[in-house]
Protein backbone atom coordinates (compact mmCIF):
# COMPACT_ATOMS: atom_id res chain seq x y z
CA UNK A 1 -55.22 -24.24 -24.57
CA UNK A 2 -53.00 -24.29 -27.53
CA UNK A 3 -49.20 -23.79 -27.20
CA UNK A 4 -46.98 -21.90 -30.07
CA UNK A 5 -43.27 -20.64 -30.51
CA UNK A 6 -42.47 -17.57 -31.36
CA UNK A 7 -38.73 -17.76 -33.22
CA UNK A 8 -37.63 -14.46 -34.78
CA UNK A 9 -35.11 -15.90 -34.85
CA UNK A 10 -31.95 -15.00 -32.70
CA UNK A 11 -28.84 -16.51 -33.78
CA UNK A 12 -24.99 -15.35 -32.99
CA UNK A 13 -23.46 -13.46 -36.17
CA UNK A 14 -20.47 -15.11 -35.66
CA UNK A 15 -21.86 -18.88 -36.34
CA UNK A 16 -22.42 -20.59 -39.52
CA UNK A 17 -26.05 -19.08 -40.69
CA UNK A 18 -26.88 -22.52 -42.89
CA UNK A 19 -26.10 -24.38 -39.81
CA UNK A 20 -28.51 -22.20 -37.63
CA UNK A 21 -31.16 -22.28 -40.74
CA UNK A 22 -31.08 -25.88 -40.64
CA UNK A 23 -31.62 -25.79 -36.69
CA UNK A 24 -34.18 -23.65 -36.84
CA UNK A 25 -35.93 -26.16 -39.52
CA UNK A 26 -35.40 -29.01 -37.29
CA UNK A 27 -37.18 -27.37 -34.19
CA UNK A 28 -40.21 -27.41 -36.01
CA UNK A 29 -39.97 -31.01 -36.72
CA UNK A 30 -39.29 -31.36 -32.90
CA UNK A 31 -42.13 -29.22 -31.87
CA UNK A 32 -44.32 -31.05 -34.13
CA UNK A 33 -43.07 -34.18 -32.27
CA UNK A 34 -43.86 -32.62 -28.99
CA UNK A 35 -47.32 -31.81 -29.75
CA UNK A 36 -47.08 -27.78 -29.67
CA UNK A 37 -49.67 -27.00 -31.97
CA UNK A 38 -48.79 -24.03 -33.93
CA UNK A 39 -45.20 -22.44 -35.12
CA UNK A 40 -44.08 -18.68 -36.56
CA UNK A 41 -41.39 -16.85 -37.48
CA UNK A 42 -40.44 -13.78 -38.04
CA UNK A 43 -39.13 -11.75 -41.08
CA UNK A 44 -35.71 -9.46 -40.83
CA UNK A 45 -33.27 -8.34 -43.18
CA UNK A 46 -30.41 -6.50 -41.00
CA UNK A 47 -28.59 -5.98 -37.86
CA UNK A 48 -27.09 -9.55 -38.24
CA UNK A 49 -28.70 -11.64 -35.72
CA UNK A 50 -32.70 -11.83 -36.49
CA UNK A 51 -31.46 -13.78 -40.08
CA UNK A 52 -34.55 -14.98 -41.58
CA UNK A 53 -35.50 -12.57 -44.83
CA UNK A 54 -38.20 -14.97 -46.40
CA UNK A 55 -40.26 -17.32 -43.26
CA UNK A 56 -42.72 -18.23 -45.96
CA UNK A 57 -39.52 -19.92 -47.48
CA UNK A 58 -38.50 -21.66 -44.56
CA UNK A 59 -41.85 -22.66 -43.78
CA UNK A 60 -42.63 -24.16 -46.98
CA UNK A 61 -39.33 -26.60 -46.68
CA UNK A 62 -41.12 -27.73 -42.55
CA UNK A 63 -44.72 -28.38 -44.35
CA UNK A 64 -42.86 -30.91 -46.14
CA UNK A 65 -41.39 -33.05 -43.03
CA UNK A 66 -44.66 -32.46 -40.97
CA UNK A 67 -47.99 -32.66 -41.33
CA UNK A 68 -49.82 -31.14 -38.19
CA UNK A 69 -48.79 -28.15 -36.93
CA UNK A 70 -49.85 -24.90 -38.12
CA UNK A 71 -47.27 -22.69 -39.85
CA UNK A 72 -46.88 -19.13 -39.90
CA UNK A 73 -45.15 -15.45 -40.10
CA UNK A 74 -44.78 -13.34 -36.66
CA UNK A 75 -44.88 -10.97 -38.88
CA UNK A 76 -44.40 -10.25 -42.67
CA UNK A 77 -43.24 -6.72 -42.09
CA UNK A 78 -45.82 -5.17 -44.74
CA UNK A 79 -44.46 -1.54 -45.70
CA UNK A 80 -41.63 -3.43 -47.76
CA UNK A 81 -43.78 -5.74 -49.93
CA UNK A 82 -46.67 -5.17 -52.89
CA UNK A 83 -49.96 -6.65 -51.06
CA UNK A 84 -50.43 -8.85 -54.51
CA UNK A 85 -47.41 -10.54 -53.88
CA UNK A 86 -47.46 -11.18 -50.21
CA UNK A 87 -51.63 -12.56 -50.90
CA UNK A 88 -50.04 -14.81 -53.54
CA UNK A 89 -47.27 -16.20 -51.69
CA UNK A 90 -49.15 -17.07 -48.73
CA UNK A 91 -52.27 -18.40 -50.87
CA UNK A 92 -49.49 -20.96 -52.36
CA UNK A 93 -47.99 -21.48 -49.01
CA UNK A 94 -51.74 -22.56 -47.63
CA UNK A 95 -52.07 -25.08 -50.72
CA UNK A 96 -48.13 -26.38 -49.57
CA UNK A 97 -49.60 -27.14 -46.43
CA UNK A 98 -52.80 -28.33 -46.80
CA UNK A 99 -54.40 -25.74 -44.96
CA UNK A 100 -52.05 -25.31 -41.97
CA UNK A 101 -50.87 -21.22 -42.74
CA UNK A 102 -51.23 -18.49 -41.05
CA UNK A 103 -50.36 -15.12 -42.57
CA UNK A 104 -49.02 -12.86 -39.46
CA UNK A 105 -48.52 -8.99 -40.59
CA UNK A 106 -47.33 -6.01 -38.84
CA UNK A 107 -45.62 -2.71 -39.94
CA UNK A 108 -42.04 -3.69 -38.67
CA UNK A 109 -40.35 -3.43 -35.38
CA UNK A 110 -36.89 -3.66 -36.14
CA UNK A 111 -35.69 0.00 -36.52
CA UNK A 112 -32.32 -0.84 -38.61
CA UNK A 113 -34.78 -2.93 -41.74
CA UNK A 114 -36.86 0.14 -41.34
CA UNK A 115 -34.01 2.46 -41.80
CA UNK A 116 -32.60 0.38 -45.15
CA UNK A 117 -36.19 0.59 -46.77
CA UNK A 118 -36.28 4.31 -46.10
CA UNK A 119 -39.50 4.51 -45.00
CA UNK A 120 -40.47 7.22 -42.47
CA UNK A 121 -41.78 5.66 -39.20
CA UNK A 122 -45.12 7.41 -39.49
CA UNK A 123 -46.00 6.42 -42.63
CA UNK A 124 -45.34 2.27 -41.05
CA UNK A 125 -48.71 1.70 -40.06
CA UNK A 126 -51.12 3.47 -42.38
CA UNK A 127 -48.79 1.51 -44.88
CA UNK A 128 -49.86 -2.07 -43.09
CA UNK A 129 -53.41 -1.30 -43.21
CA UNK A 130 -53.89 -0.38 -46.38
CA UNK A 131 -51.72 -3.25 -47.11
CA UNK A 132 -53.73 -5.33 -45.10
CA UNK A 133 -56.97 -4.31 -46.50
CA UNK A 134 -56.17 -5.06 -50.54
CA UNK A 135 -54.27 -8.62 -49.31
CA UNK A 136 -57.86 -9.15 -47.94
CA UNK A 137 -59.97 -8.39 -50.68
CA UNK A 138 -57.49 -10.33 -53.04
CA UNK A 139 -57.88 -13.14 -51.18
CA UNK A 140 -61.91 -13.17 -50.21
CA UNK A 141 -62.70 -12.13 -53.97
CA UNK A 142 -63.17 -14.60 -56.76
CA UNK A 143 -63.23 -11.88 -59.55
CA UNK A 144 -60.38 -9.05 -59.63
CA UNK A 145 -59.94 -5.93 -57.67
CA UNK A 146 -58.90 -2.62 -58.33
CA UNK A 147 -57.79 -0.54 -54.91
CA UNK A 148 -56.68 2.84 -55.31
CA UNK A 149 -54.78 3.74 -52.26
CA UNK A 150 -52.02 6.56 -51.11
CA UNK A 151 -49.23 3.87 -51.10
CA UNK A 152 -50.64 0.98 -53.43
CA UNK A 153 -52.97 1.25 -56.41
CA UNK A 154 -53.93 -1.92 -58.30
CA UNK A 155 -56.58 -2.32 -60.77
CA UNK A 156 -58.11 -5.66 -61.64
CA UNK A 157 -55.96 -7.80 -60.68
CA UNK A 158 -57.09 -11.37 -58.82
CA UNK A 159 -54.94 -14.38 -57.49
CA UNK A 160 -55.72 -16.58 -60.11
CA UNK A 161 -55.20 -19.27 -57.11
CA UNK A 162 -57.21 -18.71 -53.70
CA UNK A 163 -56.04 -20.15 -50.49
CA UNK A 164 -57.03 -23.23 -49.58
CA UNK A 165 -58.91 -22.32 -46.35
CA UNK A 166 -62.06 -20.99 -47.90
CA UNK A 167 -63.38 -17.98 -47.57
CA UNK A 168 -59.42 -17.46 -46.47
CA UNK A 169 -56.38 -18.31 -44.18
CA UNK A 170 -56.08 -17.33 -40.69
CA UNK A 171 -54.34 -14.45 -40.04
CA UNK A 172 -52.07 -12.91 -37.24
CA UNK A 173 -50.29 -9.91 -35.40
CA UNK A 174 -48.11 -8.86 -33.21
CA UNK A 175 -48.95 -6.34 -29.67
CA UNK A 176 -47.11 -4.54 -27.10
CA UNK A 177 -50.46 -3.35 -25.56
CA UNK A 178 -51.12 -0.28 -28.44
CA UNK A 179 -54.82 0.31 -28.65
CA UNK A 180 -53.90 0.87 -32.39
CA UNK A 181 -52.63 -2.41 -32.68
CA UNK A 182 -55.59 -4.04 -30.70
CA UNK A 183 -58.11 -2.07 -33.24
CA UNK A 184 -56.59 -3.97 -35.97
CA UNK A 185 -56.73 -7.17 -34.42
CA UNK A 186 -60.23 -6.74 -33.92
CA UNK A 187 -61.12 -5.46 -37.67
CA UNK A 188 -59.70 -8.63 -39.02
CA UNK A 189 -60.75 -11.20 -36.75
CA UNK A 190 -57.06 -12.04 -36.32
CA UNK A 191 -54.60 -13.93 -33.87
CA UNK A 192 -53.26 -11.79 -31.65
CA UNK A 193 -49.66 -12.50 -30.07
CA UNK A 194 -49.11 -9.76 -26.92
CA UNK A 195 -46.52 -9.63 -24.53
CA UNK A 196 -46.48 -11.34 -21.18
CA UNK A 197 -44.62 -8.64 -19.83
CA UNK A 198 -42.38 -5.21 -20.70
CA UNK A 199 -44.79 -2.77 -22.81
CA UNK A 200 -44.16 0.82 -22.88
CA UNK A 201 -45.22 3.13 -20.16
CA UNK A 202 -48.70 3.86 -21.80
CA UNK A 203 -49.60 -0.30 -22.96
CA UNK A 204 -53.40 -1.57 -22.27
CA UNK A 205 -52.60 -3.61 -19.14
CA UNK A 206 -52.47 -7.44 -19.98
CA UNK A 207 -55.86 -8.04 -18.11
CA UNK A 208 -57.80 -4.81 -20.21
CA UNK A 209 -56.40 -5.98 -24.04
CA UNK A 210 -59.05 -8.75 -24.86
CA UNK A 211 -62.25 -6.60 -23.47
CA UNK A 212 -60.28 -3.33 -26.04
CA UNK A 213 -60.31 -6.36 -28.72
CA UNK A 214 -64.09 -6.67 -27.94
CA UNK A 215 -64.94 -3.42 -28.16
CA UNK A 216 -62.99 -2.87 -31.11
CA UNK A 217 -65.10 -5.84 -32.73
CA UNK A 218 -68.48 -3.96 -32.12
CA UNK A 219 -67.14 -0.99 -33.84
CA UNK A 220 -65.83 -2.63 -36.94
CA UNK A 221 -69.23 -5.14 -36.89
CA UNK A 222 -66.70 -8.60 -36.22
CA UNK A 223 -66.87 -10.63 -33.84
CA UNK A 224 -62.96 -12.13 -32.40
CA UNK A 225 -62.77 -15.22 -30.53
CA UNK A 226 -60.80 -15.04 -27.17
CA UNK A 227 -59.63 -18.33 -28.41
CA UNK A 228 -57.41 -16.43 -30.43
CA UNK A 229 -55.42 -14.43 -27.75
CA UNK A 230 -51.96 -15.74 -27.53
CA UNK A 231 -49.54 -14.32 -24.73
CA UNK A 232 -45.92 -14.91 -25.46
CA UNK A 233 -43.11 -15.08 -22.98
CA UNK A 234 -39.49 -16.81 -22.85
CA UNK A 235 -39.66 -20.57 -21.02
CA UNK A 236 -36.54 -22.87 -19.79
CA UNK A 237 -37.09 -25.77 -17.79
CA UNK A 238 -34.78 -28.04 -15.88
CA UNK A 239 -35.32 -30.73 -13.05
CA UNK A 240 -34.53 -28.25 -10.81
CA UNK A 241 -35.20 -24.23 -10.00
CA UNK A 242 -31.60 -23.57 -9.48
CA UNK A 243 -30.35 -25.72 -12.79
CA UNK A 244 -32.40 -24.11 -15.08
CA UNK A 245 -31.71 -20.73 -14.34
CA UNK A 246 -27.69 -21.41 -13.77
CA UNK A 247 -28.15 -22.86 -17.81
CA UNK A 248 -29.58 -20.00 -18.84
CA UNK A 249 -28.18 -16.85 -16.99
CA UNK A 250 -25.07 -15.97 -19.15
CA UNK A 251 -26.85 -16.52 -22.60
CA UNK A 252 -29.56 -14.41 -20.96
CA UNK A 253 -27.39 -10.95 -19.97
CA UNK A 254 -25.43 -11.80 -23.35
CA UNK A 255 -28.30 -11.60 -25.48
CA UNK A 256 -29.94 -8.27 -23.39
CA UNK A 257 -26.93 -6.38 -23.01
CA UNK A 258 -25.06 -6.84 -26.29
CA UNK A 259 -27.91 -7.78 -29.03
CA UNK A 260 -30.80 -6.01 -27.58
CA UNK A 261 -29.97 -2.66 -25.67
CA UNK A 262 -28.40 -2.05 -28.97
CA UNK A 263 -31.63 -2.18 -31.33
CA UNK A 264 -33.76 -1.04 -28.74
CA UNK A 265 -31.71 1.34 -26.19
CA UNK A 266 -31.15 0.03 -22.50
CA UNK A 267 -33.91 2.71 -21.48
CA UNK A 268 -36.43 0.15 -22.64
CA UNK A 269 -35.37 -2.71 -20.20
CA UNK A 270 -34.51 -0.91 -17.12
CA UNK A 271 -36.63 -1.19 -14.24
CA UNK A 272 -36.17 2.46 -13.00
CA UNK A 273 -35.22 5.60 -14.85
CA UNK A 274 -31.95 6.31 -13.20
CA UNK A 275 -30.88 2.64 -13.05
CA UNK A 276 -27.27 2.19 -14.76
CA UNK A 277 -27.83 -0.41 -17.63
CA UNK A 278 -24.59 -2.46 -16.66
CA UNK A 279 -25.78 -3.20 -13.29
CA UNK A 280 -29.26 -4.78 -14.88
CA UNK A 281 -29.52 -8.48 -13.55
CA UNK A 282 -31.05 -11.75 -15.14
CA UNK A 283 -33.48 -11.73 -11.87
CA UNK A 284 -35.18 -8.39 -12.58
CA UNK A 285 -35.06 -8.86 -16.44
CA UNK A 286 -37.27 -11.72 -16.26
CA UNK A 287 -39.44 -10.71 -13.57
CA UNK A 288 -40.52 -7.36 -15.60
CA UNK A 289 -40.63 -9.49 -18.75
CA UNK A 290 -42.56 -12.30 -16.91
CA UNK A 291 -40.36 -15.13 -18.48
CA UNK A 292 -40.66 -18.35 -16.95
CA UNK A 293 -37.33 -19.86 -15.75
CA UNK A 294 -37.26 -22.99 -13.50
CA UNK A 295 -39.50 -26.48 -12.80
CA UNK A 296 -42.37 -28.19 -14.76
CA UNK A 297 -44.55 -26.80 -11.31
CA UNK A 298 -43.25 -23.46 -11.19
CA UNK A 299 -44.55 -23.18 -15.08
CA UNK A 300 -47.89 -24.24 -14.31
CA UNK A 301 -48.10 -21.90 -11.25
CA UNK A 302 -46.78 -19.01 -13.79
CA UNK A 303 -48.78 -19.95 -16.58
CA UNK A 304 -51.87 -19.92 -14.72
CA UNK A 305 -51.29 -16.60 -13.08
CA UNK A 306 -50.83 -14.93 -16.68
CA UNK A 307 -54.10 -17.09 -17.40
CA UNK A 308 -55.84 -15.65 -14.76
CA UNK A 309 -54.56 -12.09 -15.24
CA UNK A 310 -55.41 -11.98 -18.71
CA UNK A 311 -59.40 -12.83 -17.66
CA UNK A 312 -58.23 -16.20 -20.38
CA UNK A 313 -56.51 -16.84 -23.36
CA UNK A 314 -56.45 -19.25 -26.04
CA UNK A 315 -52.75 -19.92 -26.18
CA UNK A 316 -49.44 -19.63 -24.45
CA UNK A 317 -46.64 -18.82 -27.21
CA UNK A 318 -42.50 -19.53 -26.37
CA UNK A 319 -40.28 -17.15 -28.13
CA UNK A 320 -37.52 -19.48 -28.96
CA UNK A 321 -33.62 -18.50 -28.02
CA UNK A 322 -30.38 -19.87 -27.52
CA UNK A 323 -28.98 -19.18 -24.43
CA UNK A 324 -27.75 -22.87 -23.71
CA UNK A 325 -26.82 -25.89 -26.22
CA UNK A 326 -29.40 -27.40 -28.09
CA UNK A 327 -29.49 -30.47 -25.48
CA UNK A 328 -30.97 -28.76 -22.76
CA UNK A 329 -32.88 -26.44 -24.72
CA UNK A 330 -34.91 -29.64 -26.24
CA UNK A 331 -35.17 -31.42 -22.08
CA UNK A 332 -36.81 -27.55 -21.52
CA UNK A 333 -39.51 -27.96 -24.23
CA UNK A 334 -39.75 -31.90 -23.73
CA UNK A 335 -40.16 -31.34 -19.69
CA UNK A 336 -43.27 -28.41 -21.07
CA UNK A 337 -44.53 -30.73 -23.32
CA UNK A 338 -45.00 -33.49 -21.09
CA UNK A 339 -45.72 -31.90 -17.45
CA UNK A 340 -47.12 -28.52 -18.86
CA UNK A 341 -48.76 -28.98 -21.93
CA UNK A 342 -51.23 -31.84 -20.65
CA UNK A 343 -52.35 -30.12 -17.40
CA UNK A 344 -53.82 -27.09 -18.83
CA UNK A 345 -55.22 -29.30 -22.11
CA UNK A 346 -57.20 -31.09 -19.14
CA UNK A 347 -55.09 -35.03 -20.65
CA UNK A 348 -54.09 -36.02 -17.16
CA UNK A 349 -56.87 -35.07 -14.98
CA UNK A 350 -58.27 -38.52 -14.95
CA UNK A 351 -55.25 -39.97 -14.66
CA UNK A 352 -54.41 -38.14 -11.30
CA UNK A 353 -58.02 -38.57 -10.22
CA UNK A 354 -57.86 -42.21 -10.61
CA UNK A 355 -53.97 -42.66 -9.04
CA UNK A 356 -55.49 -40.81 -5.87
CA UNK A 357 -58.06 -42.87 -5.87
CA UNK A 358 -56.44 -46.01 -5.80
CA UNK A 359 -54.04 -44.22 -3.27
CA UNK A 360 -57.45 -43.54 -0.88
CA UNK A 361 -58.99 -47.10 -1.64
CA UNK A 362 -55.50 -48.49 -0.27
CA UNK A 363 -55.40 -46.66 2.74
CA UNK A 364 -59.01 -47.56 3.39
CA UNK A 365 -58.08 -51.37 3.03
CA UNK A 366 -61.02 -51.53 0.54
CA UNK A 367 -57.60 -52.60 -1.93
CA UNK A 368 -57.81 -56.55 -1.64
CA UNK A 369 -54.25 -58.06 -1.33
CA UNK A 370 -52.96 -60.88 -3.57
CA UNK A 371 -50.77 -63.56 -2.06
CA UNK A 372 -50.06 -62.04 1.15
CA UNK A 373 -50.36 -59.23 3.91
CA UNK A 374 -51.42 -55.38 2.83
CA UNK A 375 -49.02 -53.53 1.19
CA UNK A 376 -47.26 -49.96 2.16
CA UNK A 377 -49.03 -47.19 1.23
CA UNK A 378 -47.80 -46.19 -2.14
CA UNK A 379 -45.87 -43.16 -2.61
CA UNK A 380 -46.28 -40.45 -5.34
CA UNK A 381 -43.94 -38.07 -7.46
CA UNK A 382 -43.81 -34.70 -5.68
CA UNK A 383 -41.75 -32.25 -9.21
CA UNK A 384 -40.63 -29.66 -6.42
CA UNK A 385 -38.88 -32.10 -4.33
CA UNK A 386 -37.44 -34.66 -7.04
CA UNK A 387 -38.69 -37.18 -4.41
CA UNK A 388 -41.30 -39.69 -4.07
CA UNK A 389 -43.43 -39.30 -0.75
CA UNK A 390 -46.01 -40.86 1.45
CA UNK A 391 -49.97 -39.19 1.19
């Protein structure tokens, strides 16, 4: 299983944006440190707190400080670029990298940017597509193309530099549960990054979108790889159920009630029609959302139920916020990197076969003892208790 972020970002408009650019920068040196294996952000241009206009920007200062992880865009918002350019920038970006970017798209889904480019809501997605479908040829065509479409028209006109993945890059987008959006997921053979939790009223279930992907494939004659399914959700760890969510809690209902029942409307967060949006708690916003607050244990136990609902996926995404201080935001992802992370990538299996082994061997006095009588049993870690204990 591979494990992403997700950063749109979300910072406070009342800090010091270079500082919070710089942070942002530094996370994916950290996550790179961790061993997460992929990192994308997203691309906004109002409203004040989503503050990144140009990821492919940001992402071409990280491929210079690491060298692993994959970088890319969750999502280029389409409608408000020429296809040429966004092909070209992201054919560069791949050569930056050495082959590590991945070229998310979508058709916007922050109403205000929307609103600035003056672009009528129903004229988003036809807009992606055909965007979508000259970025494609562009960059799966040696000679040059000419596309004559109802919102671009280019004739003959070819990236005089390819990306370096051959035929070309990866690319991504973004789900709520639309079949529309599933469709194009499938067309492309792309990444798909879908919600844990909170879709509208008519979303494919979590469990149904892969086997819509599928079908989707035989239609358009492709075949996507379920290894490509990520599900995306919020995570904060601590030692302890109770720490975690006391770190998180205020940052939480700040960030819900004042950043996004404003972009969104409350109507979209409430867990009953008549519900009165000031009386919406931290408990039932993550529980519809299916965010993951609490232990290394409780993590696995949540991870694996969205694994299990979703019939599999390739890839567990963390949208990144800021609800505590950077401190115990960086114990949360070091705690999943080094308790989560390695039990669903199968790296300590053996190692907990063999410790229970030797555990069994000990109490079957098949151990021999050096130097003197047999020793105690030996305990083991138990993560729910903090406390070592007898087996």
């Amino acid at each position: 299983m591979k494990f992403s972020f997700f950063m749109m970002p979300l910072h406070l408009p009342s800090e010091n944006p270079s500082l919070a650019f710089q942070r942002d920068i530094d996370l994916i040196n950290y996550a790179e440190e961790l061993d997460f294996d992929e990192f994308y952000i997203g691309e906004h241009h109002t409203a004040g707190w989503e503050t990144i206009p140009a990821p492919e920007m940001v992402l071409a200062k990280a491929s210079a400080t690491t060298h692993r992880i994959k970088l890319g865009t969750s999502v280029v918002s389409l409608p408000f670029h020429h296809p040429f350019h966004v092909a070209e920038r992201f054919a560069f970006l791949d050569h930056m990298s050495r082959g590590r970017a991945v070229l998310g798209v979508g058709p916007s889904g922050l109403p205000t940017d929307t609103q600035l480019f003056n672009i009528p809501p129903q004229d988003l997605n036809p807009m992606m597509r055909e965007s979508t479908e000259i970025i494609v040829k562009l960059l799966e065509t040696p000679g040059p193309v000419t596309y004559d479409g109802k919102y671009w028209q280019i004739k003959d006109m070819a990236l005089q530099l390819r990306s370096y993945q051959q035929p070309r890059l990866k690319m991504a987008t973004a789900s709520v549960g639309s079949e529309r959006s599933l469709d194009f997921a499938a067309q492309y053979e792309m990444i798909l990054f879908s919600l844990a939790g909170g879709g509208p009223p008519n979303a494919v279930p979590l469990g149904e979108q892969w086997n819509v992907v599928e079908n989707a494939g035989v239609r358009h004659g492709t075949r996507p790889d379920r290894d490509d399914f990520r599900v995306v959700t919020y995570v904060h760890l601590a030692d302890t159920h109770e720490q975690a969510w006391a770190e998180v809690k205020a940052g939480i209902v700040r960030d819900v009630h004042r950043y996004f029942y404003t972009i969104n409307t409350p109507a979209q967060w409430l867990t009953r029609p008549d519900q009165d949006p000031d009386s919406l708690t931290v408990e039932e916003i993550v529980r519809k959302r299916r965010w993951i607050i609490g232990t290394p244990d409780e993590a696995i136990e949540q991870v694996q139920s969205l694994y299990d609902e979703a019939g599999g996926f390739g890839g567990l995404m963390i949208a990144t916020h800021e609800w505590t201080d950077q401190a115990r935001i960086k114990y949360s992802l070091e705690l999943f990197a080094r308790y989560v992370m390695p039990h669903f990538r199968g790296h300590t299996a053996d190692l907990q076969r063999a410790w229970h082994k030797t555990v069994a061997d000990r109490k079957a006095g098949v151990i021999p003892s050096v130097g003197g009588p047999p020793a105690e049993t030996p305990a083991l870690y138990d993560h729910k208790s903090n406390l070592y204990v007898k087996r």
